[in-house]
PDB file of N, CA and C in Angstrom:
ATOM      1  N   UNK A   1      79.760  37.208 145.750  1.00  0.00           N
ATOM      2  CA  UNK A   1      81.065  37.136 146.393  1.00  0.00           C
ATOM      3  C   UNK A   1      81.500  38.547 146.778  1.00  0.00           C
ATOM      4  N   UNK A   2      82.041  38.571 147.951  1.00  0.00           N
ATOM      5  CA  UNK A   2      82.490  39.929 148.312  1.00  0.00           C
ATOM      6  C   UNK A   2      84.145  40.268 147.800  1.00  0.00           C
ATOM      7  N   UNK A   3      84.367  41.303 147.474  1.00  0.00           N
ATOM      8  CA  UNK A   3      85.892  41.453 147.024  1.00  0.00           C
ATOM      9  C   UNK A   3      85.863  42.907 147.540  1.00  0.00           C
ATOM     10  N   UNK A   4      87.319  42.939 147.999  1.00  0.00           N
ATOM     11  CA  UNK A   4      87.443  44.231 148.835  1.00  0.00           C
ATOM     12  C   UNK A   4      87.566  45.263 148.465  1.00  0.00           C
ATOM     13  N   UNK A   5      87.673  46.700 148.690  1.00  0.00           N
ATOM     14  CA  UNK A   5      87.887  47.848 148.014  1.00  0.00           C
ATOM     15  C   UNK A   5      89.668  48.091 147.662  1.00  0.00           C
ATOM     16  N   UNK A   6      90.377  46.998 147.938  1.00  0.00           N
ATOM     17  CA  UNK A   6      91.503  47.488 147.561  1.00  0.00           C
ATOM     18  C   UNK A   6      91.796  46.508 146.325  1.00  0.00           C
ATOM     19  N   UNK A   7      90.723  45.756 146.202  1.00  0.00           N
ATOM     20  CA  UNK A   7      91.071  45.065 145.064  1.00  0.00           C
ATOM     21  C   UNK A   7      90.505  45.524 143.952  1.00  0.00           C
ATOM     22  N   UNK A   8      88.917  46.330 144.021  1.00  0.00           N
ATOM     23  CA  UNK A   8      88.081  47.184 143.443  1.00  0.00           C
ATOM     24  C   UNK A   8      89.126  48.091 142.400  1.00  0.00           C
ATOM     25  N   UNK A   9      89.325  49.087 143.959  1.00  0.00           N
ATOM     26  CA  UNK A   9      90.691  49.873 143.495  1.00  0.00           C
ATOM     27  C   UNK A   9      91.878  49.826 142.585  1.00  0.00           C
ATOM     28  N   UNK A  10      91.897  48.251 142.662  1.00  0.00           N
ATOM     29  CA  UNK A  10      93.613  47.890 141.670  1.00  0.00           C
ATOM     30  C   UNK A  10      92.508  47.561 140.343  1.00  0.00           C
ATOM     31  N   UNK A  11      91.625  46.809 140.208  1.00  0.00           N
ATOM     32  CA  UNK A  11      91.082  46.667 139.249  1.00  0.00           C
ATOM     33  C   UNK A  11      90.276  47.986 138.297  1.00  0.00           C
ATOM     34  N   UNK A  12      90.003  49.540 139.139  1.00  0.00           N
ATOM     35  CA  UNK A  12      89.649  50.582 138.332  1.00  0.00           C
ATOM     36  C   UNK A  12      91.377  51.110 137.616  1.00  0.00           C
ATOM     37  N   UNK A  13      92.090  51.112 138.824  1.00  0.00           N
ATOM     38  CA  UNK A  13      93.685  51.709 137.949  1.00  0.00           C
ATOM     39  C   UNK A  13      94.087  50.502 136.813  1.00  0.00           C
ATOM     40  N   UNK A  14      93.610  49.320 136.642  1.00  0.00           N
ATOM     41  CA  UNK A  14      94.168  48.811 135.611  1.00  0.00           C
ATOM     42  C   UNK A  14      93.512  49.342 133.943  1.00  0.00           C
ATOM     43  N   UNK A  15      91.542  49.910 134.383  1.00  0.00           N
ATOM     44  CA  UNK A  15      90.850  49.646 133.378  1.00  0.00           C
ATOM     45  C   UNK A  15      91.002  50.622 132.870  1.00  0.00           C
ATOM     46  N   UNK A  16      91.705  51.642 134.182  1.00  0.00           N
ATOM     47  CA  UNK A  16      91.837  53.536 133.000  1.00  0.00           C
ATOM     48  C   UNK A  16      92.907  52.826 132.877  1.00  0.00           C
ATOM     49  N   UNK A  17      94.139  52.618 133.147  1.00  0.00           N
ATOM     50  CA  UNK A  17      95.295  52.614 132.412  1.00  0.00           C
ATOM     51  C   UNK A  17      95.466  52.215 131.057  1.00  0.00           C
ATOM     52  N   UNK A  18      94.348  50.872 130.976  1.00  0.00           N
ATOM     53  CA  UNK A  18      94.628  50.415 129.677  1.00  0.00           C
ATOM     54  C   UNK A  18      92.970  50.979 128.772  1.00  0.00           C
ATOM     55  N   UNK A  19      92.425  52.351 129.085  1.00  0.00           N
ATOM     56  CA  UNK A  19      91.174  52.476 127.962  1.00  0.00           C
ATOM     57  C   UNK A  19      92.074  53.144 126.808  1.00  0.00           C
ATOM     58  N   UNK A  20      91.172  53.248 125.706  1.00  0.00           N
ATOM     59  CA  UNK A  20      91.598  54.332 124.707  1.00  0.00           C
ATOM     60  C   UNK A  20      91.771  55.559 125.274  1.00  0.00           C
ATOM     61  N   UNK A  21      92.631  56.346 125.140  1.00  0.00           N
ATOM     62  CA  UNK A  21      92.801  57.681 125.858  1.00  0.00           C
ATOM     63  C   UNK A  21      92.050  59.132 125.153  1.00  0.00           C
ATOM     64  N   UNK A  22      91.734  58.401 123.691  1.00  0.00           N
ATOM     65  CA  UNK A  22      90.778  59.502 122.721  1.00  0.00           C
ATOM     66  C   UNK A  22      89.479  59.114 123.563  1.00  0.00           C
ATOM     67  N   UNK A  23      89.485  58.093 123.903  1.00  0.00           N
ATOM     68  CA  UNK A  23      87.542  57.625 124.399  1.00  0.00           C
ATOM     69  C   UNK A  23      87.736  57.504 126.016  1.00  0.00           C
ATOM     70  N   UNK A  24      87.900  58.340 126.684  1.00  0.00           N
ATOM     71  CA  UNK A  24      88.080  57.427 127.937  1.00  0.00           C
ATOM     72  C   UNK A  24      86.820  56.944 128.816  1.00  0.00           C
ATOM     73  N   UNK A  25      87.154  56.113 129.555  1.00  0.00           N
ATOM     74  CA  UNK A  25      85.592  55.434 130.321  1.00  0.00           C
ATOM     75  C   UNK A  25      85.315  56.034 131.550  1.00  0.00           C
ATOM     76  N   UNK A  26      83.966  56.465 131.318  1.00  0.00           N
ATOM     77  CA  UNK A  26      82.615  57.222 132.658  1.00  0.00           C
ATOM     78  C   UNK A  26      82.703  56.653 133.493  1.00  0.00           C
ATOM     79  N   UNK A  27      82.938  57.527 134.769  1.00  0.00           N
ATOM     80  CA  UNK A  27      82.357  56.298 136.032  1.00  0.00           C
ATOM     81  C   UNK A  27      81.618  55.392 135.709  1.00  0.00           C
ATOM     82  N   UNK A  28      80.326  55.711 135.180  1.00  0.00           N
ATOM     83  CA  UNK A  28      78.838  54.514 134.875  1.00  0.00           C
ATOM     84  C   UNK A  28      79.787  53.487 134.171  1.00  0.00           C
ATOM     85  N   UNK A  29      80.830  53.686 133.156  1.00  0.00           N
ATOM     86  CA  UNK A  29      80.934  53.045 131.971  1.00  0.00           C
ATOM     87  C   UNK A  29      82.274  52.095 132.724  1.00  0.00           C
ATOM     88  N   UNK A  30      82.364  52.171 134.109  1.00  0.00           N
ATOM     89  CA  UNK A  30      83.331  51.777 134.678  1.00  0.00           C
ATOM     90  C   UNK A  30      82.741  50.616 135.172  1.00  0.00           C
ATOM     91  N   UNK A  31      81.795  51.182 136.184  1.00  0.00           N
ATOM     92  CA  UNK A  31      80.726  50.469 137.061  1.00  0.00           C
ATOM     93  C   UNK A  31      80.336  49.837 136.050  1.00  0.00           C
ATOM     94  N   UNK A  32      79.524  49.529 134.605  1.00  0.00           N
ATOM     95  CA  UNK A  32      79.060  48.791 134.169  1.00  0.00           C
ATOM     96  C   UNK A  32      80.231  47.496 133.907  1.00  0.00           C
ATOM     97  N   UNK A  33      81.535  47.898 133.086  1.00  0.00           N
ATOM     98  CA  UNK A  33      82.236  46.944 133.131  1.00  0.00           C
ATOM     99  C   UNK A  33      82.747  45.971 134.695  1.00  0.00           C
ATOM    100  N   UNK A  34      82.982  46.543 135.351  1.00  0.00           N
ATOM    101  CA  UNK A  34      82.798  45.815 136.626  1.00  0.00           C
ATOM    102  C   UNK A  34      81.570  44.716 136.746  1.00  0.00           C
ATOM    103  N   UNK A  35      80.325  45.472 136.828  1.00  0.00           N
ATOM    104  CA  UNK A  35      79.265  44.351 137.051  1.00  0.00           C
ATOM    105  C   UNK A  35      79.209  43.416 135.946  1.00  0.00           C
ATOM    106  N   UNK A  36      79.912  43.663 134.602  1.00  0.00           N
ATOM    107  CA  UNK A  36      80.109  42.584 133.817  1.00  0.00           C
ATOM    108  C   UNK A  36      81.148  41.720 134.354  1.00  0.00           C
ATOM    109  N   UNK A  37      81.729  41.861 135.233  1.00  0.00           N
ATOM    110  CA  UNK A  37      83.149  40.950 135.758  1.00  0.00           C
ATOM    111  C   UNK A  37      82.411  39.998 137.041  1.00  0.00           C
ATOM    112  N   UNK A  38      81.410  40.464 137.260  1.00  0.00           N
ATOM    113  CA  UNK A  38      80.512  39.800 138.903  1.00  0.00           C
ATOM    114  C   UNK A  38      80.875  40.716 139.774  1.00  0.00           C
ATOM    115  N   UNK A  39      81.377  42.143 139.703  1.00  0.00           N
ATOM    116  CA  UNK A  39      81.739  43.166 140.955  1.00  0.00           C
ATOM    117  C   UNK A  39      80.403  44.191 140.541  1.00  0.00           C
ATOM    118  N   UNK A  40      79.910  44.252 141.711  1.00  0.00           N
ATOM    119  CA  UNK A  40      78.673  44.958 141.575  1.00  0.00           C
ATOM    120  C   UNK A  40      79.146  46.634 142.571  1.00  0.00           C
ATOM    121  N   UNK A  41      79.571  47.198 141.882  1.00  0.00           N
ATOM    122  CA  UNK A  41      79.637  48.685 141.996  1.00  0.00           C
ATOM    123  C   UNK A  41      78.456  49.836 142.011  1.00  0.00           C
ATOM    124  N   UNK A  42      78.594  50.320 142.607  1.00  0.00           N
ATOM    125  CA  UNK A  42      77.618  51.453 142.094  1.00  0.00           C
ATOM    126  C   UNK A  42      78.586  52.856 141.344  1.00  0.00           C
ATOM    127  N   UNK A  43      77.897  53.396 140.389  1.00  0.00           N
ATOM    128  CA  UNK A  43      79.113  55.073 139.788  1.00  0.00           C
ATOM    129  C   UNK A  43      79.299  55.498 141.099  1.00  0.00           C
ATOM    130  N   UNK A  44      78.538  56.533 142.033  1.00  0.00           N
ATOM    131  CA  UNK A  44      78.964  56.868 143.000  1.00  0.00           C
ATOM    132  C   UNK A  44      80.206  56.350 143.478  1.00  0.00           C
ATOM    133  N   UNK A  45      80.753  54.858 144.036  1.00  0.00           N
ATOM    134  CA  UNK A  45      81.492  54.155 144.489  1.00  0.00           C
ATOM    135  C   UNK A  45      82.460  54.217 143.662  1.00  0.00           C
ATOM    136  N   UNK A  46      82.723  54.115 142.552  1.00  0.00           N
ATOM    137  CA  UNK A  46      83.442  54.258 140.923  1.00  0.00           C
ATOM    138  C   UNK A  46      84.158  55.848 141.511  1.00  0.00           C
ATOM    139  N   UNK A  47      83.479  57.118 141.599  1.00  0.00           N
ATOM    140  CA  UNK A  47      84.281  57.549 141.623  1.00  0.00           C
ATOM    141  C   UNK A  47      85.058  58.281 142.791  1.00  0.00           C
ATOM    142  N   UNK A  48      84.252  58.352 144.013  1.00  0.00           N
ATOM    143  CA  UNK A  48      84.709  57.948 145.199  1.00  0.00           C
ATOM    144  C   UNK A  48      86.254  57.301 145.334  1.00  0.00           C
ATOM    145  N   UNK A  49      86.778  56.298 144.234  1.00  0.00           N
ATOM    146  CA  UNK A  49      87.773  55.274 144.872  1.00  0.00           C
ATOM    147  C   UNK A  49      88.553  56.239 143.588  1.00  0.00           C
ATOM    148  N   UNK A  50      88.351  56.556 142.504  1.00  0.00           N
ATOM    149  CA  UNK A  50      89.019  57.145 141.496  1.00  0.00           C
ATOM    150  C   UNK A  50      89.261  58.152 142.316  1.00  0.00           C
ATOM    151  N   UNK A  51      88.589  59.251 142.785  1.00  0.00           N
ATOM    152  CA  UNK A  51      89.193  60.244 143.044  1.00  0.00           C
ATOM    153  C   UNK A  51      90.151  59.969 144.507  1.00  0.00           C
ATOM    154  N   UNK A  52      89.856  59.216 145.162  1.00  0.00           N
ATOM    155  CA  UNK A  52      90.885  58.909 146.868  1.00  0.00           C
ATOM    156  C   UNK A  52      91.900  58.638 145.839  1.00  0.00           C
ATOM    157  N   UNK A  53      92.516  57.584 144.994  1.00  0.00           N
ATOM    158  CA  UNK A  53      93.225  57.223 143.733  1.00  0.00           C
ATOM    159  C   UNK A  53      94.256  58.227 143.445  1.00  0.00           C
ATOM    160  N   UNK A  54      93.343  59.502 143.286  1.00  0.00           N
ATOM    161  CA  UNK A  54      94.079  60.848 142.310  1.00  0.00           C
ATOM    162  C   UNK A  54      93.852  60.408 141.335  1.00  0.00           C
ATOM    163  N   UNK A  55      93.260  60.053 140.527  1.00  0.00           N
ATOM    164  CA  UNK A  55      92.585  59.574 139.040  1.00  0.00           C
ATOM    165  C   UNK A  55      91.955  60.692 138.515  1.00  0.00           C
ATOM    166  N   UNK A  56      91.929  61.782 137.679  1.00  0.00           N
ATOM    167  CA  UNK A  56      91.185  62.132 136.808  1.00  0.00           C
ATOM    168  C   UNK A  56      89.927  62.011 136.547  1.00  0.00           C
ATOM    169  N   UNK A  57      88.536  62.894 136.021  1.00  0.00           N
ATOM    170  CA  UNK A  57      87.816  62.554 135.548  1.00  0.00           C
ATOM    171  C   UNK A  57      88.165  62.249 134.519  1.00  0.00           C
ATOM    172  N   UNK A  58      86.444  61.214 133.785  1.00  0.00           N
ATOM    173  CA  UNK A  58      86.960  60.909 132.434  1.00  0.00           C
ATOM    174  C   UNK A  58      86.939  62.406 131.382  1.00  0.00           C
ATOM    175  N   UNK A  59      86.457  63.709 131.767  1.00  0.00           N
ATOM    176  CA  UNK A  59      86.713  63.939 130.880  1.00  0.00           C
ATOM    177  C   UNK A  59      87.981  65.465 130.919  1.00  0.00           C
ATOM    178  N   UNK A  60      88.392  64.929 132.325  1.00  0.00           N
ATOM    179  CA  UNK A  60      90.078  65.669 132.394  1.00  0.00           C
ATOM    180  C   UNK A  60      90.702  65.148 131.643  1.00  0.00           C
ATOM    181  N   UNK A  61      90.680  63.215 132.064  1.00  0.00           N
ATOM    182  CA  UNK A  61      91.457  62.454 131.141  1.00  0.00           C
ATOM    183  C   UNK A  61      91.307  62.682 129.786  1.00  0.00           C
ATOM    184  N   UNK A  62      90.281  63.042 129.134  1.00  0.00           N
ATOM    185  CA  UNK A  62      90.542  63.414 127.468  1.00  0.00           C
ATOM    186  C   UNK A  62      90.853  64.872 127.290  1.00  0.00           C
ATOM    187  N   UNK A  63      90.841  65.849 128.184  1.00  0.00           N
ATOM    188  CA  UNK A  63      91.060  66.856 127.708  1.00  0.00           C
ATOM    189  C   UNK A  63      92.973  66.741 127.963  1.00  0.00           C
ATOM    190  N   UNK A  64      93.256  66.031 128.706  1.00  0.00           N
ATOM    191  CA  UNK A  64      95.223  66.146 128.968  1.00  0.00           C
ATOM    192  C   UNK A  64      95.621  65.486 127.607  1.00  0.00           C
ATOM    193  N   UNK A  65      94.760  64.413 126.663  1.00  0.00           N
ATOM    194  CA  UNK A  65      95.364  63.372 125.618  1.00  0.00           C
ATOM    195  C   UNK A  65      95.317  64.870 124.676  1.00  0.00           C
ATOM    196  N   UNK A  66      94.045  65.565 124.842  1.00  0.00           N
ATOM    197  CA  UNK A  66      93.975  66.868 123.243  1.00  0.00           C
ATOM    198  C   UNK A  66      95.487  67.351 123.558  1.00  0.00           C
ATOM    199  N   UNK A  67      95.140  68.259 125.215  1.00  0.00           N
ATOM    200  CA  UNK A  67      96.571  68.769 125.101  1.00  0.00           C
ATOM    201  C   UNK A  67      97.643  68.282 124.425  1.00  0.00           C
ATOM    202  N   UNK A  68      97.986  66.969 125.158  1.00  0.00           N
ATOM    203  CA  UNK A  68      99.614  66.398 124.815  1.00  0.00           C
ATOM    204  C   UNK A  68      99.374  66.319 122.988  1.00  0.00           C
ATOM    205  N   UNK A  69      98.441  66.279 122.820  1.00  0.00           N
ATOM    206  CA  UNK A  69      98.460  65.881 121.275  1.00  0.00           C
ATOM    207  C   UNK A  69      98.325  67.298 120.507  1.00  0.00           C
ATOM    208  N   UNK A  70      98.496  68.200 120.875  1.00  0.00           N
ATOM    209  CA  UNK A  70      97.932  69.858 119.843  1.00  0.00           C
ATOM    210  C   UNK A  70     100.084  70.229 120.523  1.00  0.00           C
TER     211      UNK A  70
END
């Protein structure tokens, strides 16, 4: 089934919003949960749409949780 990139898109901002913010999830580790859903991603594509997004890498995203937390 085809599903569009803006739905792709709403579905990566839901999966960072809600990861652990001590662990956060890899492009790959993005893309894999996706192809567990039937959305067949590639990482490349993962972060391509994260970064158009303004999303963080995953491991900006853990270095802002040390900050806020020290």
């Amino acid at each position: 089934e085809d599903i569009s990139s803006i739905a792709i898109r709403a579905r990566l901002r839901k999966l960072i919003a809600e990861e652990d913010p001590a662990k956060p999830l890899s492009d790959a580790q993005l893309a894999a949960v996706l192809s567990g859903e039937g959305i067949r991603v590639a990482r490349r594509t993962v972060a391509k749409y994260r970064e158009a997004m303004g999303l963080a890498s995953s491991s900006e995203r853990r270095q802002a949780t040390a900050r806020a937390r020290a």
